[in-house]
C-alpha atoms as a PDB file:
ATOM      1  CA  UNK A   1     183.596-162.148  13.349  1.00  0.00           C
ATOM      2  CA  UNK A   2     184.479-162.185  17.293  1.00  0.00           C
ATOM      3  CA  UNK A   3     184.842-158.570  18.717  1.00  0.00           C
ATOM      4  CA  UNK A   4     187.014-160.657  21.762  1.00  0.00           C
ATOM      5  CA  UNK A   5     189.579-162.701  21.346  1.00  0.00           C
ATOM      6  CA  UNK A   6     189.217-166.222  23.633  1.00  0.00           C
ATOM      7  CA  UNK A   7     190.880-168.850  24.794  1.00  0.00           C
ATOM      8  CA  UNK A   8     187.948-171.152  25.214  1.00  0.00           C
ATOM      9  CA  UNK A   9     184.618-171.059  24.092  1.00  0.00           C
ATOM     10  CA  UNK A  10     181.950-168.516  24.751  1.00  0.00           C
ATOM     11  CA  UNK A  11     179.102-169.979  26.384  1.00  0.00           C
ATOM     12  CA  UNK A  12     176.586-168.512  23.712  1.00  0.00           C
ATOM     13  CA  UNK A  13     174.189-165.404  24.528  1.00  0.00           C
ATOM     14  CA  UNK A  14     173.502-164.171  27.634  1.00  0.00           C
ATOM     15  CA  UNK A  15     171.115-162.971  29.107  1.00  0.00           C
ATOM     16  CA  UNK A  16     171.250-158.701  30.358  1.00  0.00           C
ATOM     17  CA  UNK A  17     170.604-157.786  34.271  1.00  0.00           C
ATOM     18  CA  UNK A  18     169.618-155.005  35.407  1.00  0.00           C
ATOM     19  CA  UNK A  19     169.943-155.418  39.691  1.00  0.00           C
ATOM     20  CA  UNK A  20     169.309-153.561  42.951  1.00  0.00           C
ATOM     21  CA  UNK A  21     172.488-153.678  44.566  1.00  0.00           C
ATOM     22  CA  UNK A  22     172.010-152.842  48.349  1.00  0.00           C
ATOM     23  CA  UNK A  23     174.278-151.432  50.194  1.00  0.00           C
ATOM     24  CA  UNK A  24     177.375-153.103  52.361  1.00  0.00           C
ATOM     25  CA  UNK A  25     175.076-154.449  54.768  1.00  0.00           C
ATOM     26  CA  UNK A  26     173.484-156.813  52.158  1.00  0.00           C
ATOM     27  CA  UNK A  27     176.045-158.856  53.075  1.00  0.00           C
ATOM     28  CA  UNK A  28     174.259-159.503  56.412  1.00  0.00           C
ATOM     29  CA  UNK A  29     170.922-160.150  55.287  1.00  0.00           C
ATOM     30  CA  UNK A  30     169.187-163.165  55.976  1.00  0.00           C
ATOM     31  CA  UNK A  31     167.436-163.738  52.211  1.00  0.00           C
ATOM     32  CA  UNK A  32     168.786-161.275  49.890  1.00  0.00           C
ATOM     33  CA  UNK A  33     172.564-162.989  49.380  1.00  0.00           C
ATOM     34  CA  UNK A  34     171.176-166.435  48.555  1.00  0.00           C
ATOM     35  CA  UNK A  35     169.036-164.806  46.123  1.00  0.00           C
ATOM     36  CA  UNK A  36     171.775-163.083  44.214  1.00  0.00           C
ATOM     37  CA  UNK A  37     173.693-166.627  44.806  1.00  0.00           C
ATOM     38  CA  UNK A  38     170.774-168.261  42.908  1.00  0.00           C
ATOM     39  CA  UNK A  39     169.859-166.477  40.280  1.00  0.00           C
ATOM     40  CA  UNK A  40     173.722-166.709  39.437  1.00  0.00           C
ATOM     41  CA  UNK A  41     173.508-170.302  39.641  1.00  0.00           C
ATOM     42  CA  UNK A  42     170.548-170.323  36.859  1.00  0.00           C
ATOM     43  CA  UNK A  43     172.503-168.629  34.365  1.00  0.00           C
ATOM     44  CA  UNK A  44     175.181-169.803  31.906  1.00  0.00           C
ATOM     45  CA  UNK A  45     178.970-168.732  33.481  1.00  0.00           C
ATOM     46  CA  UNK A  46     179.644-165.945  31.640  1.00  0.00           C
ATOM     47  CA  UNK A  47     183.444-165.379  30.514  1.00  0.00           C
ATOM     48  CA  UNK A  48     183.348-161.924  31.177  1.00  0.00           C
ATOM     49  CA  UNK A  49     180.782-159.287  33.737  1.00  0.00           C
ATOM     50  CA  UNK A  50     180.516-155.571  31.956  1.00  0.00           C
ATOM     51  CA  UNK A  51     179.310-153.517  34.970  1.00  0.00           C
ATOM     52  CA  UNK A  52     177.605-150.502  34.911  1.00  0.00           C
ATOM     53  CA  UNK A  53     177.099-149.331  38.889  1.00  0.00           C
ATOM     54  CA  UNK A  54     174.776-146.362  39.757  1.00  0.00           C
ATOM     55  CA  UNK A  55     178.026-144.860  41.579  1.00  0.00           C
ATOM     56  CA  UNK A  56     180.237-143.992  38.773  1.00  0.00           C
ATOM     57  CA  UNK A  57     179.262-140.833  36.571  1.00  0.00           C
ATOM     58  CA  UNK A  58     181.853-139.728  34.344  1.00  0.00           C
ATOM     59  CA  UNK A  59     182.275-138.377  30.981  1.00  0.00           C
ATOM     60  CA  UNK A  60     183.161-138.972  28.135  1.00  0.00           C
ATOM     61  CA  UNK A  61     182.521-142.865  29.007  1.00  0.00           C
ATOM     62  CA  UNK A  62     185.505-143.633  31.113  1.00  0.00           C
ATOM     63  CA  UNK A  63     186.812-147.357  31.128  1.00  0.00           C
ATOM     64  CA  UNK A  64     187.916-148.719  34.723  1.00  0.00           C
ATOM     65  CA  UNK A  65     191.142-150.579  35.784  1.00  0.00           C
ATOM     66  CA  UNK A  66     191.681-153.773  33.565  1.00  0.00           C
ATOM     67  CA  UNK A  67     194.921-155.043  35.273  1.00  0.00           C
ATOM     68  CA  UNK A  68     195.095-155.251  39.174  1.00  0.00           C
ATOM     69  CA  UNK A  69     191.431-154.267  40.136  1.00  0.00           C
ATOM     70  CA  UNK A  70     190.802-152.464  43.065  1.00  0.00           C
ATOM     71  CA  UNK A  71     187.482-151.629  45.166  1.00  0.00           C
ATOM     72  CA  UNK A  72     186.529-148.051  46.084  1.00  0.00           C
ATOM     73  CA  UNK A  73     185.084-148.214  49.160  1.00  0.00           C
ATOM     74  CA  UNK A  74     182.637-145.643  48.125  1.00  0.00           C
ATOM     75  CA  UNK A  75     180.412-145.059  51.795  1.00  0.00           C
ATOM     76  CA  UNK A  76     181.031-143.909  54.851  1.00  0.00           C
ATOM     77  CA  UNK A  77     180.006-144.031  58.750  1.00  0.00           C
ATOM     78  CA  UNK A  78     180.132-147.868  58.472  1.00  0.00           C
ATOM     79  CA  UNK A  79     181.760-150.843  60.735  1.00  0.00           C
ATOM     80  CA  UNK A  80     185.434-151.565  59.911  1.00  0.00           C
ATOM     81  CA  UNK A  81     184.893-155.250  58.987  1.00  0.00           C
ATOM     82  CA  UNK A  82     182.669-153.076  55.626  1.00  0.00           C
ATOM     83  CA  UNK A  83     186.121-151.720  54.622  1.00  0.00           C
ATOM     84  CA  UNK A  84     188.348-155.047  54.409  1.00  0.00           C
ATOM     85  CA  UNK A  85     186.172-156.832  51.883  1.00  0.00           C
ATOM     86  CA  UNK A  86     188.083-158.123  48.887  1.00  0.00           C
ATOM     87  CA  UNK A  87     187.140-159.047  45.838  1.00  0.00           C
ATOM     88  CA  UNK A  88     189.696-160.203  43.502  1.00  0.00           C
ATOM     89  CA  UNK A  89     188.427-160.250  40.471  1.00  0.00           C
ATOM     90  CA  UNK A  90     191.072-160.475  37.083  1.00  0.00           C
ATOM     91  CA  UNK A  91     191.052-158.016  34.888  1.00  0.00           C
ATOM     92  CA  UNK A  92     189.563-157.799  31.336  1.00  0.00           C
ATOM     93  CA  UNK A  93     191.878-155.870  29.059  1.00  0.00           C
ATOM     94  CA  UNK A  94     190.290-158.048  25.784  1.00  0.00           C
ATOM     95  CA  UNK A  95     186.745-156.639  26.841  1.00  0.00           C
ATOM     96  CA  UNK A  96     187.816-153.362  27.137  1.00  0.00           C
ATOM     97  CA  UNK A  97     189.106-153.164  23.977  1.00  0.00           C
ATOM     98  CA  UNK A  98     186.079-154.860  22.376  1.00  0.00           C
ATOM     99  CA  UNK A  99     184.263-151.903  24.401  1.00  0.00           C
ATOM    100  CA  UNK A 100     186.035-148.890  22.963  1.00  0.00           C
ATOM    101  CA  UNK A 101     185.507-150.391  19.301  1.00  0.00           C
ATOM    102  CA  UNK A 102     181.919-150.846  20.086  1.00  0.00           C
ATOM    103  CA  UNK A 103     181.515-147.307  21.383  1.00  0.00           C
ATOM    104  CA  UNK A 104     184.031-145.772  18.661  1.00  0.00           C
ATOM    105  CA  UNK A 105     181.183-143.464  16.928  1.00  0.00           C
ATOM    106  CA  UNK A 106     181.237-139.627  16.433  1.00  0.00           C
ATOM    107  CA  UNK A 107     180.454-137.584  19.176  1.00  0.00           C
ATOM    108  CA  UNK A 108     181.345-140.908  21.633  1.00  0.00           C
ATOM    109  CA  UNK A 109     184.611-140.320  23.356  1.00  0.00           C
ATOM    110  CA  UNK A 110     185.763-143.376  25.740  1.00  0.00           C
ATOM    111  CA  UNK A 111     188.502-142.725  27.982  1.00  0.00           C
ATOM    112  CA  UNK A 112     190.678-144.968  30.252  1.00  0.00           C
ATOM    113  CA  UNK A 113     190.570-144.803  34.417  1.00  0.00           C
ATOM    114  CA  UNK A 114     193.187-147.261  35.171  1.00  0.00           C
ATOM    115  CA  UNK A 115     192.996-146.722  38.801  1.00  0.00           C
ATOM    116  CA  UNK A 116     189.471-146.994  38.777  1.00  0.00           C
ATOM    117  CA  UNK A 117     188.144-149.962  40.931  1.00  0.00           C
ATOM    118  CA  UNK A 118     184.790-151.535  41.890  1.00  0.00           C
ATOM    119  CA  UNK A 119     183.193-149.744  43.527  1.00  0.00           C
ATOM    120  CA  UNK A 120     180.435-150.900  45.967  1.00  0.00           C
ATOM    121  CA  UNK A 121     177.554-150.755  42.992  1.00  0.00           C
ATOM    122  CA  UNK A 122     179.812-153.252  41.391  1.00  0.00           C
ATOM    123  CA  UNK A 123     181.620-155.554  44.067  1.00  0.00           C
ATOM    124  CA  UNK A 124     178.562-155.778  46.593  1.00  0.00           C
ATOM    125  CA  UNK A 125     176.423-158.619  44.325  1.00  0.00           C
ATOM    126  CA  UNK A 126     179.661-159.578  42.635  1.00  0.00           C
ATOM    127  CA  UNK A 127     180.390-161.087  45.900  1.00  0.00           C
ATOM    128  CA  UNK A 128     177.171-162.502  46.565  1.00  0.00           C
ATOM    129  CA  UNK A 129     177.024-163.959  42.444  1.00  0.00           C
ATOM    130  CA  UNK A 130     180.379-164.997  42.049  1.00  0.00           C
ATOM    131  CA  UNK A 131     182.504-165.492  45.188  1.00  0.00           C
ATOM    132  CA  UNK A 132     185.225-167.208  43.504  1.00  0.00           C
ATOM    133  CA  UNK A 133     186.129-163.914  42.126  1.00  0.00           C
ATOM    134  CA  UNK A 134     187.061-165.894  39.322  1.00  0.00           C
ATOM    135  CA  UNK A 135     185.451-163.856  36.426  1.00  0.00           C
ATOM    136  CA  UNK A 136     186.916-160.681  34.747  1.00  0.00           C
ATOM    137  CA  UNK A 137     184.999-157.907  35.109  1.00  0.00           C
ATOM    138  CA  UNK A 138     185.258-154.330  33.912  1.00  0.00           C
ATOM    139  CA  UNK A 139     183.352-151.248  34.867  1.00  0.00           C
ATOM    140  CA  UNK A 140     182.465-148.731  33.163  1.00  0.00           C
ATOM    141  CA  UNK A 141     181.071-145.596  33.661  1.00  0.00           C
ATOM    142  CA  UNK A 142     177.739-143.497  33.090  1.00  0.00           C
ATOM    143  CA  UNK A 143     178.415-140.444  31.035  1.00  0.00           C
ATOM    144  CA  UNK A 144     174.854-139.357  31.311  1.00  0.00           C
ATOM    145  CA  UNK A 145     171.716-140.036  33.109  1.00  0.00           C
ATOM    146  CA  UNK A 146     169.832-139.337  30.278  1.00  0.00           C
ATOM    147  CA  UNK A 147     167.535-142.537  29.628  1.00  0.00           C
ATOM    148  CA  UNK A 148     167.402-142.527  25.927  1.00  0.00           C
ATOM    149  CA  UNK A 149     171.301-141.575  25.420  1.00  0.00           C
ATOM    150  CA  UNK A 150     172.344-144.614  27.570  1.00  0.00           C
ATOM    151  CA  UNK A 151     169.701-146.922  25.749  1.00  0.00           C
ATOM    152  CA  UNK A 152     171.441-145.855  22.462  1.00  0.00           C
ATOM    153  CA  UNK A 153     175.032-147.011  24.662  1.00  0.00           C
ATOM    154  CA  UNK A 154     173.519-150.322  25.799  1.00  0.00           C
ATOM    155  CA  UNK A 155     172.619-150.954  21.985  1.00  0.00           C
ATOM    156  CA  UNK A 156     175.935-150.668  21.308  1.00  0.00           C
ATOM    157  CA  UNK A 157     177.182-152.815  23.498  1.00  0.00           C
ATOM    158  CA  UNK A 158     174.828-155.603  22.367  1.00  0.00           C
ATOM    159  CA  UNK A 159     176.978-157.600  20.433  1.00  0.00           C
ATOM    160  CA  UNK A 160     178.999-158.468  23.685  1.00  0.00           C
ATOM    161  CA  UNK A 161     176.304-160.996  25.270  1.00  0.00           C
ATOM    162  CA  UNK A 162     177.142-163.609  21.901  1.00  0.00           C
ATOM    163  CA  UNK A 163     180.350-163.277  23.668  1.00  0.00           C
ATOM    164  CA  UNK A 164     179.448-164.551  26.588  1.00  0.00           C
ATOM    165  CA  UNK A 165     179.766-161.132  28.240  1.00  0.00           C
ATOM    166  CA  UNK A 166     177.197-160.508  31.363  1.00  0.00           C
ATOM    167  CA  UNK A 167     175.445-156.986  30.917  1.00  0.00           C
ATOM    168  CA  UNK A 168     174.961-155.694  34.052  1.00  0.00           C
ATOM    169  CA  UNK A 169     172.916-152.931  35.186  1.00  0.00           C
ATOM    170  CA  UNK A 170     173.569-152.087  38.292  1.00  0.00           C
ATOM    171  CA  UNK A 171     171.068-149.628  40.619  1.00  0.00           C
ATOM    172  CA  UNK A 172     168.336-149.601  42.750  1.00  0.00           C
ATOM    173  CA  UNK A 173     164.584-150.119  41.619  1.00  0.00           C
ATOM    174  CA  UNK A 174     164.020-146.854  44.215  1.00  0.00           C
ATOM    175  CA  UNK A 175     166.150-145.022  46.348  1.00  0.00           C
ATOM    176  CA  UNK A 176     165.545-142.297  48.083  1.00  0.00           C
ATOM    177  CA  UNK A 177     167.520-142.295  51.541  1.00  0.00           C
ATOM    178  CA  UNK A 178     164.409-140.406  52.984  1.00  0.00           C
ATOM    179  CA  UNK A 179     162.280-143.791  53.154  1.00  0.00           C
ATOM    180  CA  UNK A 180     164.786-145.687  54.851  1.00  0.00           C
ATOM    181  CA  UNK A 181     163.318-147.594  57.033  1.00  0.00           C
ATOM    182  CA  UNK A 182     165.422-149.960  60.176  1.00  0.00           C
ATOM    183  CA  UNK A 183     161.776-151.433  60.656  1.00  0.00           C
ATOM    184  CA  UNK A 184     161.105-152.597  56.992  1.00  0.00           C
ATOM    185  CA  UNK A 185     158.254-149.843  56.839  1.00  0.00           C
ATOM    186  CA  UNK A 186     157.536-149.298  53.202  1.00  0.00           C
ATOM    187  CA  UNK A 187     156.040-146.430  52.248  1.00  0.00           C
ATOM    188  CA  UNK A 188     153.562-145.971  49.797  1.00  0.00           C
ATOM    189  CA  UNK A 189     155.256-144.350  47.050  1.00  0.00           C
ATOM    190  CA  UNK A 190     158.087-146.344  46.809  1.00  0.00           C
ATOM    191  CA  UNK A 191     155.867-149.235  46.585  1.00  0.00           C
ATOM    192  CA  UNK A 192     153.713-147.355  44.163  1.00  0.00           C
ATOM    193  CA  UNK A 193     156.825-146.945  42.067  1.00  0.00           C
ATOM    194  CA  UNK A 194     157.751-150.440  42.356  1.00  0.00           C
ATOM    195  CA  UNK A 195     154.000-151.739  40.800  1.00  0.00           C
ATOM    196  CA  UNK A 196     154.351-149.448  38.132  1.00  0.00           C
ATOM    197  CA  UNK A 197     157.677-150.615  37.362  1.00  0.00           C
ATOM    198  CA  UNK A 198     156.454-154.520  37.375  1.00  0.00           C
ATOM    199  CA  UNK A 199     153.682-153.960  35.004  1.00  0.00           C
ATOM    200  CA  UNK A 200     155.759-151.519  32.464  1.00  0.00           C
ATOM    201  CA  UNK A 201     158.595-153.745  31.896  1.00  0.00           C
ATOM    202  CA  UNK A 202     156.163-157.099  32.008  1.00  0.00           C
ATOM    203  CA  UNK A 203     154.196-154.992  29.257  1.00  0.00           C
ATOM    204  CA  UNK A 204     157.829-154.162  27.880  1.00  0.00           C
ATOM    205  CA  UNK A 205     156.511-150.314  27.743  1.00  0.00           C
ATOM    206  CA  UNK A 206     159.852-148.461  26.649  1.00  0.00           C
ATOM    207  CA  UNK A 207     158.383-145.042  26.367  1.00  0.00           C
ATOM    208  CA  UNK A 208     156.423-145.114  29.706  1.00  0.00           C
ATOM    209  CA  UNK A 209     160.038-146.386  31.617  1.00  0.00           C
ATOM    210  CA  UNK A 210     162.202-143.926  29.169  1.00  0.00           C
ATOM    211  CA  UNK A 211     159.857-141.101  31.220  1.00  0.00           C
ATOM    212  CA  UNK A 212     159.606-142.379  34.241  1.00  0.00           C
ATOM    213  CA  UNK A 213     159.797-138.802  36.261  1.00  0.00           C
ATOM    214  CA  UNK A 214     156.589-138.243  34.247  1.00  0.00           C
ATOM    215  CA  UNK A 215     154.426-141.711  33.890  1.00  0.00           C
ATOM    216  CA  UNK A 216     155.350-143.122  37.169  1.00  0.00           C
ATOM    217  CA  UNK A 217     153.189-142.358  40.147  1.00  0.00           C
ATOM    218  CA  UNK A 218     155.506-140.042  42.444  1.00  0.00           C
ATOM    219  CA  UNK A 219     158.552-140.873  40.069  1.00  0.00           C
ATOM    220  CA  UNK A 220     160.521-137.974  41.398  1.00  0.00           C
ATOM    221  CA  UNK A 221     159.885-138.888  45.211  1.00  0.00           C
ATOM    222  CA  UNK A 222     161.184-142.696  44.177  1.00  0.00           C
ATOM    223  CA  UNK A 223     164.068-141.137  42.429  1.00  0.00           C
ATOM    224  CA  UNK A 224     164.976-137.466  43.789  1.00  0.00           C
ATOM    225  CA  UNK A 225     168.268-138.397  41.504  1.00  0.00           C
ATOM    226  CA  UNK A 226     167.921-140.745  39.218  1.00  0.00           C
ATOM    227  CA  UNK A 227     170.776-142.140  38.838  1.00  0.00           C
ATOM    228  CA  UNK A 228     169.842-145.656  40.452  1.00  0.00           C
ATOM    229  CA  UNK A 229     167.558-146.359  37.507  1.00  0.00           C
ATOM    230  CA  UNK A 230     169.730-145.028  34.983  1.00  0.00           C
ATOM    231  CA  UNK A 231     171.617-147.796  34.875  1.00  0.00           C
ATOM    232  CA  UNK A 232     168.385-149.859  33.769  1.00  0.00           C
ATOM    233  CA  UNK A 233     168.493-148.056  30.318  1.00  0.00           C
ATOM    234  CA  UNK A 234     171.729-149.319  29.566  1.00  0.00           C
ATOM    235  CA  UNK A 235     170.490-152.846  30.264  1.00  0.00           C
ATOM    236  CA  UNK A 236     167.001-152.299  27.971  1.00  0.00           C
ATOM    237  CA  UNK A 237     169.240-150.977  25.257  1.00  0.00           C
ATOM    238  CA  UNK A 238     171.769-153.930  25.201  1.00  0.00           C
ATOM    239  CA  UNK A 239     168.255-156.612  25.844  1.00  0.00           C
ATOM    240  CA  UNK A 240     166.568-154.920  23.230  1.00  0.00           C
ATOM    241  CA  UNK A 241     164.930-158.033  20.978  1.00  0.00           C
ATOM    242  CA  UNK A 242     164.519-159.938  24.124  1.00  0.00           C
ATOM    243  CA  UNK A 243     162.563-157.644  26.060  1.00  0.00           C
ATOM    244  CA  UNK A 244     159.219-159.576  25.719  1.00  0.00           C
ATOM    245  CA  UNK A 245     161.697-162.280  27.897  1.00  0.00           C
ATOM    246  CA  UNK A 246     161.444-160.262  30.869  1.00  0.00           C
ATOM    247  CA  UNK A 247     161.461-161.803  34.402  1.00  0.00           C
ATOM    248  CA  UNK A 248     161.408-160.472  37.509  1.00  0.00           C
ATOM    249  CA  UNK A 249     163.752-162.534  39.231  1.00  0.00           C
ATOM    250  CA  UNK A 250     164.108-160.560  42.854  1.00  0.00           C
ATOM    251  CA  UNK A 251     161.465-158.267  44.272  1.00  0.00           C
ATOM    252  CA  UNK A 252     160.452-157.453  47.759  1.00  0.00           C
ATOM    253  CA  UNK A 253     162.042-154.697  49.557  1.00  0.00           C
ATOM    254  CA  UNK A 254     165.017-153.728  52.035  1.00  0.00           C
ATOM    255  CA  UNK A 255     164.686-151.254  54.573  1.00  0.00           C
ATOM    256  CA  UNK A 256     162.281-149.769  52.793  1.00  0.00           C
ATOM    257  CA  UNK A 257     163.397-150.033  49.500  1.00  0.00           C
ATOM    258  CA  UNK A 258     162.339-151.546  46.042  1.00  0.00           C
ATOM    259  CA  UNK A 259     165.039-154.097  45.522  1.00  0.00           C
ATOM    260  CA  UNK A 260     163.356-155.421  41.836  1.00  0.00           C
ATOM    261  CA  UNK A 261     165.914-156.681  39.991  1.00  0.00           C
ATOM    262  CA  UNK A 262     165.313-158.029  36.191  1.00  0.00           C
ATOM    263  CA  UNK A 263     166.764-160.580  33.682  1.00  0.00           C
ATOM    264  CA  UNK A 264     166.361-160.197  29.817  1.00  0.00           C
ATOM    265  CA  UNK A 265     167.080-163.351  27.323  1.00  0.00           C
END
């Protein structure tokens, strides 16, 4: 039985994302925008985007606005012009509800944030992957950074993708605002991380990525919080049975920066 009511067909399964979303200034890149703008153009258009943005901690599980959505303009010390981006995007009221049945478990509270828009986790490759705004998204939020407790979420949300919902995962493969580079310098460790990130999820090693701090070389200087890669556990949990699918479908870095981002199914 459908967990979403439609009006037209779903477009069949889709595929889960987990994907390094920059910062404002992505925008202005010369490569990364038409990369986003491809890889959306290989995949089936989904009737529905379930974001999950490194920028959004809350608990219990809060669901964001599903009427008139709004941005949060989450940054600061930028130009102007970063501040009067729109993105229009409808709401999703019929995924939300399919989202609080699919989370309704005890010891799971979901909550409603009607006021809470995209914020820039969410809205900055939403942009670059569908500037039509023409999708409805929703947004939820982390409750937890704990890797195996949002796996268990993303499981849960599963059943959405034979919806036609796009999972999305939204982070960055490292971040820590210390290697920041203007000169594209990359330094070691965060491309250390990123190697050891390739070959676990091409050898789809759950356990290793599930302790990352631990089994990745300087894990805790690629992540001194971690929760840019959290949102990666919510993906693997709702790709789980199509993680041997994996693909790498952006890598390379900004500014210094691991900007890997992966596609499951």
């Amino acid at each position: 039985m459908s967990t979403m009511s439609t009006d037209t067909a779903a477009p069949g399964r889709m595929p889960a994302l987990y994907l390094s979303h920059g910062a404002p200034p992505l925008a202005d890149d010369p490569i990364w925008p038409g990369q986003l703008a491809a890889w959306s153009a290989d995949l089936p258009k989904p009737k529905a985007v379930l974001m999950v943005s490194a920028h959004w901690e809350e608990a219990p599980l809060a669901l964001g606005a599903v009427q008139t959505i709004p941005l949060v303009y989450d940054f600061w010390g930028f130009p102007q012009h970063y501040y009067e981006v729109q993105y229009r995007a409808p709401g999703a009221p019929a995924l939300a509800e399919s989202v609080r049945k699919l989370l309704h478990a005890p010891g799971l509270a979901v909550q409603d944030e009607p006021d809470r828009g995209l914020d820039h986790g969410a809205y900055v490759p939403l942009v670059e992957m569908y500037p039509e705004a023409d999708i409805p998204v929703l947004q939820v939020s982390m409750p937890t950074l704990e890797p195996t407790q949002l796996m268990a979420i993303g499981r849960r949300l599963a059943p959405l993708r034979d919806e036609g919902v796009l999972i999305v995962g939204s982070g960055f493969f490292t971040h820590n605002l210390r290697a920041l580079s203007q000169d594209g310098r990359v330094r070691s460790v965060m491309s250390e991380f990123d190697d050891w990130g390739k070959r676990a999820l091409a050898a789809g090693d759950v356990d290793s990525l599930l302790d990352f701090e631990n089994k990745a070389p300087a894990g805790k200087l690629a992540h001194p919080r971690t929760e840019h890669f959290a949102p990666l556990f919510v993906t693997l949990g709702a790709a789980e049975g199509d993680l041997g699918s994996q693909q790498s479908v952006i890598d390379g870095f900004w500014m210094g920066l691991a900007k890997r981002s992966v596609q499951f199914g």
